[in-house]
N, C-alpha and C. Protein backbone atom coordinates (compact mmCIF):
# COMPACT_ATOMS: atom_id res chain seq x y z
N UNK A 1 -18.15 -184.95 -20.32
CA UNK A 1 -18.64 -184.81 -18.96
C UNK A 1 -18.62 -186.14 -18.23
N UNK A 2 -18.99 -187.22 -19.06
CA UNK A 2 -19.20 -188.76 -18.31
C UNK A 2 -17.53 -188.96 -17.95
N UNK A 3 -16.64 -188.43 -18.86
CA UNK A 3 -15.45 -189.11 -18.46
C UNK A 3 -14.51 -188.77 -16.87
N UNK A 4 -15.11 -186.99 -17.12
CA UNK A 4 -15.02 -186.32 -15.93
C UNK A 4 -15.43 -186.53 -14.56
N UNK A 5 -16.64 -187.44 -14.81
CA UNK A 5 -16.94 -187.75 -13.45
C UNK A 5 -16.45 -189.22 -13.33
N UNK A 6 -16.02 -190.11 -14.14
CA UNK A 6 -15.19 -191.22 -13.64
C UNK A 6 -13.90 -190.78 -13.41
N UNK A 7 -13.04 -189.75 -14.10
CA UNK A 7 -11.87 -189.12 -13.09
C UNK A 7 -11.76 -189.10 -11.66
N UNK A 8 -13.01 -188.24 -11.12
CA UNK A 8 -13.27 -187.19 -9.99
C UNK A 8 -13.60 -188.46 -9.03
N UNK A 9 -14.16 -189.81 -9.62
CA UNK A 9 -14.46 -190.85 -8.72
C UNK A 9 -13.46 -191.71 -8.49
N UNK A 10 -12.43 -191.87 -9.37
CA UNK A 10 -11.08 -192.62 -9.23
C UNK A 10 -9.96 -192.06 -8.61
N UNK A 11 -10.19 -190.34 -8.48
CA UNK A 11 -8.75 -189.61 -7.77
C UNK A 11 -9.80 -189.75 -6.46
N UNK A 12 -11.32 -189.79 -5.87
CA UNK A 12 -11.52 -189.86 -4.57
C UNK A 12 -11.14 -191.09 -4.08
N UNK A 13 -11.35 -191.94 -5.21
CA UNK A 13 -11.42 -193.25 -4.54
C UNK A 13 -9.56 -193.82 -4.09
N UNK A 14 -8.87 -193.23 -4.90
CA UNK A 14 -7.71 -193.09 -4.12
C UNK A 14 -7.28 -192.40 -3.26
N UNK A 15 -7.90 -191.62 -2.31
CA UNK A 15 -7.72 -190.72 -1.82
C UNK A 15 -7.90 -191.20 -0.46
N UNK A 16 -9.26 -192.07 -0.64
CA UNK A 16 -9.85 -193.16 0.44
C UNK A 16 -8.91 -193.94 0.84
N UNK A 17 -8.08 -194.65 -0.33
CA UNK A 17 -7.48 -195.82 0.21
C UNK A 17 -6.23 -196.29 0.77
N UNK A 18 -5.85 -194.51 1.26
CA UNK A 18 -4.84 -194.22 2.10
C UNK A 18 -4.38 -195.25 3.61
N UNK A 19 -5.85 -195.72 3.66
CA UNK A 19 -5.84 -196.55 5.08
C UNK A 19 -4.31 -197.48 5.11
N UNK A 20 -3.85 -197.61 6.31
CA UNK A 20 -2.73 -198.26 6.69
C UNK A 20 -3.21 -200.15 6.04
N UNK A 21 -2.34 -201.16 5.39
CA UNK A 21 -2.75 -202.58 4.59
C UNK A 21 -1.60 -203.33 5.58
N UNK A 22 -2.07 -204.57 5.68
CA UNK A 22 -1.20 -205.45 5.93
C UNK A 22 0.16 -205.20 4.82
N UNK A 23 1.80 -205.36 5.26
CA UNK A 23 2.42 -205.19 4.28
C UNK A 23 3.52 -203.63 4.60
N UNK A 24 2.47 -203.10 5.17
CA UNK A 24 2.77 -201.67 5.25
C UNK A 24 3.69 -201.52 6.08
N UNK A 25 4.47 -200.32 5.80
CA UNK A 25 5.24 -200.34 7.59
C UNK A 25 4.59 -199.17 8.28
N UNK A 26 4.43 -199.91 9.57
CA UNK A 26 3.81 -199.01 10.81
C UNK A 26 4.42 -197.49 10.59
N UNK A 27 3.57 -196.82 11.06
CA UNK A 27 3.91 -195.43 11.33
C UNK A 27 4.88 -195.40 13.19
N UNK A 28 6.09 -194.68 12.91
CA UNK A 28 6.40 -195.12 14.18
C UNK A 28 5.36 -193.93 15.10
N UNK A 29 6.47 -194.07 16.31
CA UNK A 29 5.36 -193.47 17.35
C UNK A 29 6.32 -193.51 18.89
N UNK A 30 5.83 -192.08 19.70
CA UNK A 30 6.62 -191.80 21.35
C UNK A 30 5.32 -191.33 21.72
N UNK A 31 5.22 -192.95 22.52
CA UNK A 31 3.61 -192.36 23.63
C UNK A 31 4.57 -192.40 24.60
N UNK A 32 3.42 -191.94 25.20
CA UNK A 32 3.72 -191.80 27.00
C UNK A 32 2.80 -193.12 28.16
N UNK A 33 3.71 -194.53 28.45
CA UNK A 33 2.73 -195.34 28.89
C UNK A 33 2.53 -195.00 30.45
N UNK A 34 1.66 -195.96 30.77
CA UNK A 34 1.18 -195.95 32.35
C UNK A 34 2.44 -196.27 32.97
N UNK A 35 3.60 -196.84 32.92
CA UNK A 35 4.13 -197.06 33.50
C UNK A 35 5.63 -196.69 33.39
N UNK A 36 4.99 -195.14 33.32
CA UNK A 36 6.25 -194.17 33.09
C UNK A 36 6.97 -193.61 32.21
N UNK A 37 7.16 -195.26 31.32
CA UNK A 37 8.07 -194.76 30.74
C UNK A 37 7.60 -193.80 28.68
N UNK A 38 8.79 -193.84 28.16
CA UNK A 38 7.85 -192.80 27.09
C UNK A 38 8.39 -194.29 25.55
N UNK A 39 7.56 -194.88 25.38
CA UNK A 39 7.85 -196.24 24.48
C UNK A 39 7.52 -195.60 22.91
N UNK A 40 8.70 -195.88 22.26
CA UNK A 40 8.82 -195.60 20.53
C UNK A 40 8.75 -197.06 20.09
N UNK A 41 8.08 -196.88 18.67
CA UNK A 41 8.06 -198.45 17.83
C UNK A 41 9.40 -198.46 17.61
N UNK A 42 10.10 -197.81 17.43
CA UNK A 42 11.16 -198.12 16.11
C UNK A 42 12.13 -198.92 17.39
N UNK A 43 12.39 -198.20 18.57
CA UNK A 43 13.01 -198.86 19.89
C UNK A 43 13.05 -200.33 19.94
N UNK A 44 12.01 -201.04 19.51
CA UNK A 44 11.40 -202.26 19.38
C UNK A 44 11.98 -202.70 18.08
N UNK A 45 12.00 -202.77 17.10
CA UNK A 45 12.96 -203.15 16.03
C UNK A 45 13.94 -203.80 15.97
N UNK A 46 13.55 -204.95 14.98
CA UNK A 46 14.59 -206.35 15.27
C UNK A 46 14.97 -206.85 16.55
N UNK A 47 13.85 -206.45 17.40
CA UNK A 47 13.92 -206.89 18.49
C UNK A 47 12.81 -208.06 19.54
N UNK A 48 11.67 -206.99 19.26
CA UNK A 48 10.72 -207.17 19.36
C UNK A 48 9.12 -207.18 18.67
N UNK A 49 8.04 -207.88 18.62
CA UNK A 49 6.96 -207.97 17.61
C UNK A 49 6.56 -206.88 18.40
N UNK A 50 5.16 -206.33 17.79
CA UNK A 50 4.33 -205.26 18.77
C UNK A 50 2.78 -205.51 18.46
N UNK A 51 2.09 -205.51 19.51
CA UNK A 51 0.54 -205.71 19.80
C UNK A 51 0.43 -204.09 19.62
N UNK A 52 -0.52 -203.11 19.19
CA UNK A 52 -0.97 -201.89 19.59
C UNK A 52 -2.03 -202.41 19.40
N UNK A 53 -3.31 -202.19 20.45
CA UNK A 53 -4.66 -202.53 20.33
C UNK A 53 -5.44 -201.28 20.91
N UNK A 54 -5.79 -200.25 20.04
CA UNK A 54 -6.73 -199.17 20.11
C UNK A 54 -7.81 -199.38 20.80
N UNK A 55 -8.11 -198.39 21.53
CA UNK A 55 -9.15 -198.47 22.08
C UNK A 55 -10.15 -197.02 22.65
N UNK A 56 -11.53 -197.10 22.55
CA UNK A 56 -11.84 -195.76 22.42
C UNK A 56 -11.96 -194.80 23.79
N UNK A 57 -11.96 -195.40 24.60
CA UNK A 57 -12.00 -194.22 25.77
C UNK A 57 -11.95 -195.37 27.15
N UNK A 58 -10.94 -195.14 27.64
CA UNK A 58 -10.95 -195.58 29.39
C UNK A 58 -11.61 -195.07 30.33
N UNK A 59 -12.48 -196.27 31.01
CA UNK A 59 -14.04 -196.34 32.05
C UNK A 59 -14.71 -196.85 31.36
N UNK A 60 -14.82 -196.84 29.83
CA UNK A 60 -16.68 -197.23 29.45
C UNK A 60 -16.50 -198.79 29.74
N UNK A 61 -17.43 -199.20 29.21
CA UNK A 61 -18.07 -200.99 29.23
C UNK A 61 -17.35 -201.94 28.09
N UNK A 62 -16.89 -201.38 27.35
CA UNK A 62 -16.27 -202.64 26.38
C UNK A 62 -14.58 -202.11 26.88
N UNK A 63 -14.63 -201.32 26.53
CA UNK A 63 -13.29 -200.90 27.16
C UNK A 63 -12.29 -201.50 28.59
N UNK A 64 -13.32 -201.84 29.76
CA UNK A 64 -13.07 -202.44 30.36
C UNK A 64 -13.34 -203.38 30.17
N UNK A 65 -13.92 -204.02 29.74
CA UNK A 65 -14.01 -205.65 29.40
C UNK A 65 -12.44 -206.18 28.41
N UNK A 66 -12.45 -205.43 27.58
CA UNK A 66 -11.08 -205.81 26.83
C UNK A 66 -9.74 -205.52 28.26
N UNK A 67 -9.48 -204.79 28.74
CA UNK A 67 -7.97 -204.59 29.50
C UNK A 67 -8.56 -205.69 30.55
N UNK A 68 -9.96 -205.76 31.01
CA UNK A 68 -9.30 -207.18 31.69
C UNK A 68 -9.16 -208.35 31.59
N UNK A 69 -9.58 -208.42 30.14
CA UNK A 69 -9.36 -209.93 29.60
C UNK A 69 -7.90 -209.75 29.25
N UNK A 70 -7.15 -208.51 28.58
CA UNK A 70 -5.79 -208.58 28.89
C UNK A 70 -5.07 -209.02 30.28
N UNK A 71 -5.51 -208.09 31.50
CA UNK A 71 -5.10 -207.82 32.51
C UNK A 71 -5.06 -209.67 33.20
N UNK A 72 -6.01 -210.34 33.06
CA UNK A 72 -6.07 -211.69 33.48
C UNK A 72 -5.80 -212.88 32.54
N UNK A 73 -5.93 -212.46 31.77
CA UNK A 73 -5.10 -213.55 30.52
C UNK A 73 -3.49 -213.13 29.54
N UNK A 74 -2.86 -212.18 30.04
CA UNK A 74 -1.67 -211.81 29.33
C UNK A 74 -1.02 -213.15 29.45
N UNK A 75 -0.87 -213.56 30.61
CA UNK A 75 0.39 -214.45 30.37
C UNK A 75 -0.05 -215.36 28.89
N UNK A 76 -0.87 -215.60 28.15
CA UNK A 76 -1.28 -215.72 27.01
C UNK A 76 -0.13 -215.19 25.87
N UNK A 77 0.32 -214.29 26.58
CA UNK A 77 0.64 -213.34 24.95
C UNK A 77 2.33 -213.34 25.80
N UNK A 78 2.82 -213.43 27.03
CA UNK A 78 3.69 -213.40 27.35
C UNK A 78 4.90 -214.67 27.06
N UNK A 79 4.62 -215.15 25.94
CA UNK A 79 5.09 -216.83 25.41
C UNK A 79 5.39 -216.31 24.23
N UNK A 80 5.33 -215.50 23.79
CA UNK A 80 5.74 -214.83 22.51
C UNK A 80 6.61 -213.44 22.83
N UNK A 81 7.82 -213.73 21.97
CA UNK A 81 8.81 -212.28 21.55
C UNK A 81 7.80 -211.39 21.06
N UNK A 82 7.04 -210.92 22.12
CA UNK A 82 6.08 -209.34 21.76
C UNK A 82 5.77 -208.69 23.08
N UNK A 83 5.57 -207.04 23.00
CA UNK A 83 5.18 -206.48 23.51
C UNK A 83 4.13 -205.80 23.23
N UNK A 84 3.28 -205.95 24.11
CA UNK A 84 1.50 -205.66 23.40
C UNK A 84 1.17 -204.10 24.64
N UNK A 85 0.41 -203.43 24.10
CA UNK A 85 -0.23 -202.83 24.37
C UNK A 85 -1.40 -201.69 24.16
N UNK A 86 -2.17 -201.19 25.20
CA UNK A 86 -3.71 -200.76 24.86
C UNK A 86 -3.33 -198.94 24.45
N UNK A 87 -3.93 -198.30 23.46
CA UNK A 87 -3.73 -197.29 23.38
C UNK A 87 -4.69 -196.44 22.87
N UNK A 88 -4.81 -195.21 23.51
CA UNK A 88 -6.37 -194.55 23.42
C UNK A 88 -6.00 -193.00 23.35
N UNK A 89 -6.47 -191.98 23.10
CA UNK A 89 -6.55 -190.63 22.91
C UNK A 89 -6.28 -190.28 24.37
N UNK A 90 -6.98 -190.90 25.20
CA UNK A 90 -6.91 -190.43 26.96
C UNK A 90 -5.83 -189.85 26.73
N UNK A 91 -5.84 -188.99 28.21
CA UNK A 91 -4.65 -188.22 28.79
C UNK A 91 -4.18 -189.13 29.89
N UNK A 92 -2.56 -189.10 30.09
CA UNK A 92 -2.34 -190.22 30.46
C UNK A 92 -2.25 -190.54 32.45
N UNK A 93 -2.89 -189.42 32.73
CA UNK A 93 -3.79 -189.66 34.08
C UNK A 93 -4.80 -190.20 33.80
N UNK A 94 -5.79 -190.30 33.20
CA UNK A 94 -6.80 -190.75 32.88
C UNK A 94 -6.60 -192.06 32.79
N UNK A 95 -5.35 -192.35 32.26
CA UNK A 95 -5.42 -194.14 31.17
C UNK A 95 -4.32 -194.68 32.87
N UNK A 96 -4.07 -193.79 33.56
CA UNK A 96 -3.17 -194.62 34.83
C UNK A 96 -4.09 -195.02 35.84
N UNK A 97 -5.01 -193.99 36.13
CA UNK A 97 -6.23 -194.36 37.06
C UNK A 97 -7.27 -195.22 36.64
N UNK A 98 -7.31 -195.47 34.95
CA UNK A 98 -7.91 -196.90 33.56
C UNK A 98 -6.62 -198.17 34.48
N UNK A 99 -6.05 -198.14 34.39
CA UNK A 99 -5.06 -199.07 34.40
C UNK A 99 -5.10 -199.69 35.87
N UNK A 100 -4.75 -198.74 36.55
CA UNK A 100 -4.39 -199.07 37.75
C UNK A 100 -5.87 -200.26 38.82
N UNK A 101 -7.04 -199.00 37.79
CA UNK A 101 -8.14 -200.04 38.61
C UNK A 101 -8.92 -201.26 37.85
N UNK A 102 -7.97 -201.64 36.44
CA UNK A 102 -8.11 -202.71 36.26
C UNK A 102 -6.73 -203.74 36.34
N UNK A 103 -6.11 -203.49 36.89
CA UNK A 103 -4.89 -204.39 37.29
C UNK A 103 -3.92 -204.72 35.97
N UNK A 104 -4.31 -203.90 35.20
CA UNK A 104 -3.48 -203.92 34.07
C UNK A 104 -1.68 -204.24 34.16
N UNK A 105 -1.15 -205.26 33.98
CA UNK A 105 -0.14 -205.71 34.01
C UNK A 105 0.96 -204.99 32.58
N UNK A 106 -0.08 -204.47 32.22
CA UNK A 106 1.27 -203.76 30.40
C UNK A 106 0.75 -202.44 30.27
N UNK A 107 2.03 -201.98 29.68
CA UNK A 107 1.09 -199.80 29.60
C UNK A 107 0.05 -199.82 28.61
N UNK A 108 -0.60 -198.83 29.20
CA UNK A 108 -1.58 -198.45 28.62
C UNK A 108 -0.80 -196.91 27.51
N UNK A 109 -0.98 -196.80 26.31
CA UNK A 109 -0.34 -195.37 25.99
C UNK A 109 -1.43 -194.39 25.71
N UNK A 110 -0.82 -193.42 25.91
CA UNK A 110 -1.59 -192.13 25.74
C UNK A 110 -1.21 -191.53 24.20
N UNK A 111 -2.19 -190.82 23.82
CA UNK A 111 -2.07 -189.86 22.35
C UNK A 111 -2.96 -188.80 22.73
N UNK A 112 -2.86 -188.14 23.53
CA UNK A 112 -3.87 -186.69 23.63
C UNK A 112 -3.61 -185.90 22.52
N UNK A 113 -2.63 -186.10 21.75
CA UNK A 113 -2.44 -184.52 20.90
C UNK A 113 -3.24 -185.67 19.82
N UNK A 114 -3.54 -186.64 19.14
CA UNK A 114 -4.55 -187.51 18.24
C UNK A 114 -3.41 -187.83 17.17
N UNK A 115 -2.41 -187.07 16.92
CA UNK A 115 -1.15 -187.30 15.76
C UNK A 115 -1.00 -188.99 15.53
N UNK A 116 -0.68 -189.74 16.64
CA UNK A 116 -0.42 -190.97 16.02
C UNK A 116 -1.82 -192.20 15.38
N UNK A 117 -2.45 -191.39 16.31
CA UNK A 117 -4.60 -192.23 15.95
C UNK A 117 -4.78 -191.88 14.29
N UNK A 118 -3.96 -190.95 13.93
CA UNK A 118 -4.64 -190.33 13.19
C UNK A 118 -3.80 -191.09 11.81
N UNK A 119 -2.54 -191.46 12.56
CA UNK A 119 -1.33 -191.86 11.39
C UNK A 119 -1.90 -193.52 10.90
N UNK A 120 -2.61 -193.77 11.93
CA UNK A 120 -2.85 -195.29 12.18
C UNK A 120 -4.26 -195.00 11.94
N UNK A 121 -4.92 -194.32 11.52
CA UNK A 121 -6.35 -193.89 10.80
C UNK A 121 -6.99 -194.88 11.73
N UNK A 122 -7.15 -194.47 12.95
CA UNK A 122 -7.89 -194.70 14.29
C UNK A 122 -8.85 -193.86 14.67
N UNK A 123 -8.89 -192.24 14.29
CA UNK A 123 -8.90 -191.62 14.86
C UNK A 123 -10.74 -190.93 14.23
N UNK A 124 -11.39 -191.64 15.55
CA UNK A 124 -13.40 -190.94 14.81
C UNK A 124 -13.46 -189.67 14.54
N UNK A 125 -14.37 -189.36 13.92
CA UNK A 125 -14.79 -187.69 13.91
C UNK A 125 -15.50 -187.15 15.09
N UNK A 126 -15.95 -188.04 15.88
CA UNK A 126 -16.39 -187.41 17.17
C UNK A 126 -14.91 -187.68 17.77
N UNK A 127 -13.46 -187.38 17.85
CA UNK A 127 -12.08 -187.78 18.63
C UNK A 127 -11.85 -188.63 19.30
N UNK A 128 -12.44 -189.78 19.20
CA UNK A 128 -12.22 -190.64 19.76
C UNK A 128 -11.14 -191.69 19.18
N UNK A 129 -10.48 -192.50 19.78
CA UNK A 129 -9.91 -193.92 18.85
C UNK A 129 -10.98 -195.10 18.24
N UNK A 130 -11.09 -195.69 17.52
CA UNK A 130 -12.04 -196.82 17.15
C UNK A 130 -10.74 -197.90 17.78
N UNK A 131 -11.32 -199.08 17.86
CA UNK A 131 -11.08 -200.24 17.94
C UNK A 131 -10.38 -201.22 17.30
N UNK A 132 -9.02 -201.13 16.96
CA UNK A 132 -8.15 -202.21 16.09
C UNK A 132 -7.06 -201.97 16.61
N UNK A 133 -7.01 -203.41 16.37
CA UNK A 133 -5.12 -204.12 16.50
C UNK A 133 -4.87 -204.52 15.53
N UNK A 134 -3.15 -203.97 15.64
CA UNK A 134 -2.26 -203.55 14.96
C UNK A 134 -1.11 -204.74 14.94
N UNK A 135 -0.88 -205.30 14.32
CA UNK A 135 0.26 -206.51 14.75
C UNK A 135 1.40 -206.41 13.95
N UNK A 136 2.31 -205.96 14.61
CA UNK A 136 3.88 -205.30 14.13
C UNK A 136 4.70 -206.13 13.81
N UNK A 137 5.30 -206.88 13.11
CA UNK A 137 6.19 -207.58 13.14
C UNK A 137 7.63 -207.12 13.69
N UNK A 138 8.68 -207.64 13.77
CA UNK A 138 9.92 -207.14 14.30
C UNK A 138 10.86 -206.15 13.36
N UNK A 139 10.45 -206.32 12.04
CA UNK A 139 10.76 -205.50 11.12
C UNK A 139 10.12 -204.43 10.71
N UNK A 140 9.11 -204.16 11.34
CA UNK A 140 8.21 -202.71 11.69
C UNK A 140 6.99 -202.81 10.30
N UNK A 141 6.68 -204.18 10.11
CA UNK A 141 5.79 -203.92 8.95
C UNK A 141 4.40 -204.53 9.65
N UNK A 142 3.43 -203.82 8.89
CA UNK A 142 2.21 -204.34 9.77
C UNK A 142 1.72 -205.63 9.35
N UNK A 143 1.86 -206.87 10.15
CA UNK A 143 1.51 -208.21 9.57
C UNK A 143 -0.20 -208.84 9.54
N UNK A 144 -0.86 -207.84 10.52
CA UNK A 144 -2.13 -207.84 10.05
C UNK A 144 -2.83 -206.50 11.26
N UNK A 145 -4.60 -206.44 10.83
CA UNK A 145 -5.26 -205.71 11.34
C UNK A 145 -6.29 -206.28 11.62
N UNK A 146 -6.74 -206.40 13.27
CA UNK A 146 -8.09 -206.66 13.51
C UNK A 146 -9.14 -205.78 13.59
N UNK A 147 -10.13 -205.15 12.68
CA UNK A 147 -10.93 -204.36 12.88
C UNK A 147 -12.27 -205.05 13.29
N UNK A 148 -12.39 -206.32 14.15
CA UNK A 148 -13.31 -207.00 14.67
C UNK A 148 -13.00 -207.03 15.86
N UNK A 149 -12.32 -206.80 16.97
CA UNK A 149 -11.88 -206.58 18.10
C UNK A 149 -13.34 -207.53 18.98
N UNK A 150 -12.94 -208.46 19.66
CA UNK A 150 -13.83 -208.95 20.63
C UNK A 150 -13.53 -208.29 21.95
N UNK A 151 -13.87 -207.49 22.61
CA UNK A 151 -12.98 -207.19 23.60
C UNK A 151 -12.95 -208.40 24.82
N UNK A 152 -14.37 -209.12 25.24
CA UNK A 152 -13.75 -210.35 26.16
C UNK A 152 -13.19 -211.39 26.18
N UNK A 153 -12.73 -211.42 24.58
CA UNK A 153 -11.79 -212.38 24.14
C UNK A 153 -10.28 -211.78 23.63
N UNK A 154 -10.07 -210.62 24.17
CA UNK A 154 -9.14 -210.00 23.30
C UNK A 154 -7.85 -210.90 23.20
N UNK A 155 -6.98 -211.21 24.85
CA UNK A 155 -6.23 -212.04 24.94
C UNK A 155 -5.73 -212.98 24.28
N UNK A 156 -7.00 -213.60 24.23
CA UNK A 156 -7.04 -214.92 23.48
C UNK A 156 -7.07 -214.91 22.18
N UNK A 157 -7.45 -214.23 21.80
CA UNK A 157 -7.78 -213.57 20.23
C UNK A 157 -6.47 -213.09 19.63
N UNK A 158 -5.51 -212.72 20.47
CA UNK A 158 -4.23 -211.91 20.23
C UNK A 158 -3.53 -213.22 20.32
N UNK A 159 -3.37 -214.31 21.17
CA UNK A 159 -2.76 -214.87 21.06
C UNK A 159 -2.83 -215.96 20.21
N UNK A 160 -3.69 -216.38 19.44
CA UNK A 160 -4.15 -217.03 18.65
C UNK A 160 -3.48 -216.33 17.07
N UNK A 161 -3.85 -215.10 16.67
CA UNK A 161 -3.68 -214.11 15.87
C UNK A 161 -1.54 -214.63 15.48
N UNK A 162 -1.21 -214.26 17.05
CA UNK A 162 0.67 -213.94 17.25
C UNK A 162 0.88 -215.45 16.47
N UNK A 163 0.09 -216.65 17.67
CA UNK A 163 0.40 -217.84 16.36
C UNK A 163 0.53 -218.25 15.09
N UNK A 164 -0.68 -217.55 14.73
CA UNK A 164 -1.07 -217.96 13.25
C UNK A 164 0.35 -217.17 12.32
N UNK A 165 0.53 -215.88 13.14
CA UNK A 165 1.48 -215.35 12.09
C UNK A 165 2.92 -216.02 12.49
N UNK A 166 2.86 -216.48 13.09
CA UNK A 166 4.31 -217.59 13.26
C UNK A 166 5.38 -216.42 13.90
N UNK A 167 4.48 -216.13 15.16
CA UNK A 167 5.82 -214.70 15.80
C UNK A 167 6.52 -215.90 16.61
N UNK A 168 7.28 -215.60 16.93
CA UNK A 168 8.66 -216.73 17.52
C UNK A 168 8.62 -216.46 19.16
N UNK A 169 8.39 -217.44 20.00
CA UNK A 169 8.37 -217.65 21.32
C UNK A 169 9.61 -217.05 21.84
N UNK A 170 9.59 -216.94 23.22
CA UNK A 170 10.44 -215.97 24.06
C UNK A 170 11.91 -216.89 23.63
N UNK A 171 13.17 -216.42 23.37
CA UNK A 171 14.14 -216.84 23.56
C UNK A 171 14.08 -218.06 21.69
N UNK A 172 14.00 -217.40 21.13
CA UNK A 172 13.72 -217.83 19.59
C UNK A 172 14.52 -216.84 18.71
């Protein structure tokens, strides 16, 4: 019986540790951003690094505090071969009228159906997204995860982050 229940605790405990690791390769993904257009990871490949920075619902208070520390500090992150952006469960009226009235300069993406939150184990039990960035390298592997998200430092925090991992400046 004792051995049985260290089984039953080692097949849960792998079961748990499904979560996406540095190392990993991203789950790809076709959102729909604010600014029209419909953006896939894999599109980005050997091309470009990728920021995805989750976020749980557009209007609340941290939420806006993070897109406008993006929205006024990107050119931060615009010195680096990457394309960053905010992505939330919203529907993507929701995340354009999020966007639009914080001057958001990069799309915002949408996941209403929860499929990709969910691939990227984002996704709360109340449906919401939690809070982490995702840092893609150009070869589609995930080079790290912030699950500490400052949101009024996000910018800065991202761009600090792109350094450390030695992503290569525009035209590199």
């Amino acid at each position: 019986m004792k051995y049985t229940a260290v089984f039953l605790w080692l097949a849960l405990t792998a079961l748990q540790s499904s979560a996406l690791e540095v190392g990993d390769m991203a789950p790809d993904f076709s959102l729909q951003g604010t600014d029209g257009k419909i953006h896939t990871l894999s599109d980005y490949r050997n091309k470009l690094s990728v920021v995805l920075a989750w976020f749980p619902k557009a209007y609340t208070r941290g939420c806006t505090i993070e897109c406008k520390s993006l929205a006024e500090n990107g050119h931060l992150l615009k010195n680096f071969s990457v394309i960053y952006f905010m992505a939330s469960v919203d529907p993507i009226d929701k995340n354009k009228g999020f966007a639009s009235e914080q001057k958001a300069d990069f799309p915002l993406l949408s996941d209403p159906s929860k499929e990709t939150a969910k691939a990227y184990d984002v996704l709360h039990k109340q449906g919401y997204s939690v809070r982490h960035t995702f840092y893609i390298g150009k070869n589609g592997k995930i080079q790290a995860i912030d699950k500490r998200v400052r949101p009024a430092t996000s910018a800065q925090d991202m761009a600090k982050t792109l350094q450390n991992l030695g992503t290569s400046a525009i035209g590199e």
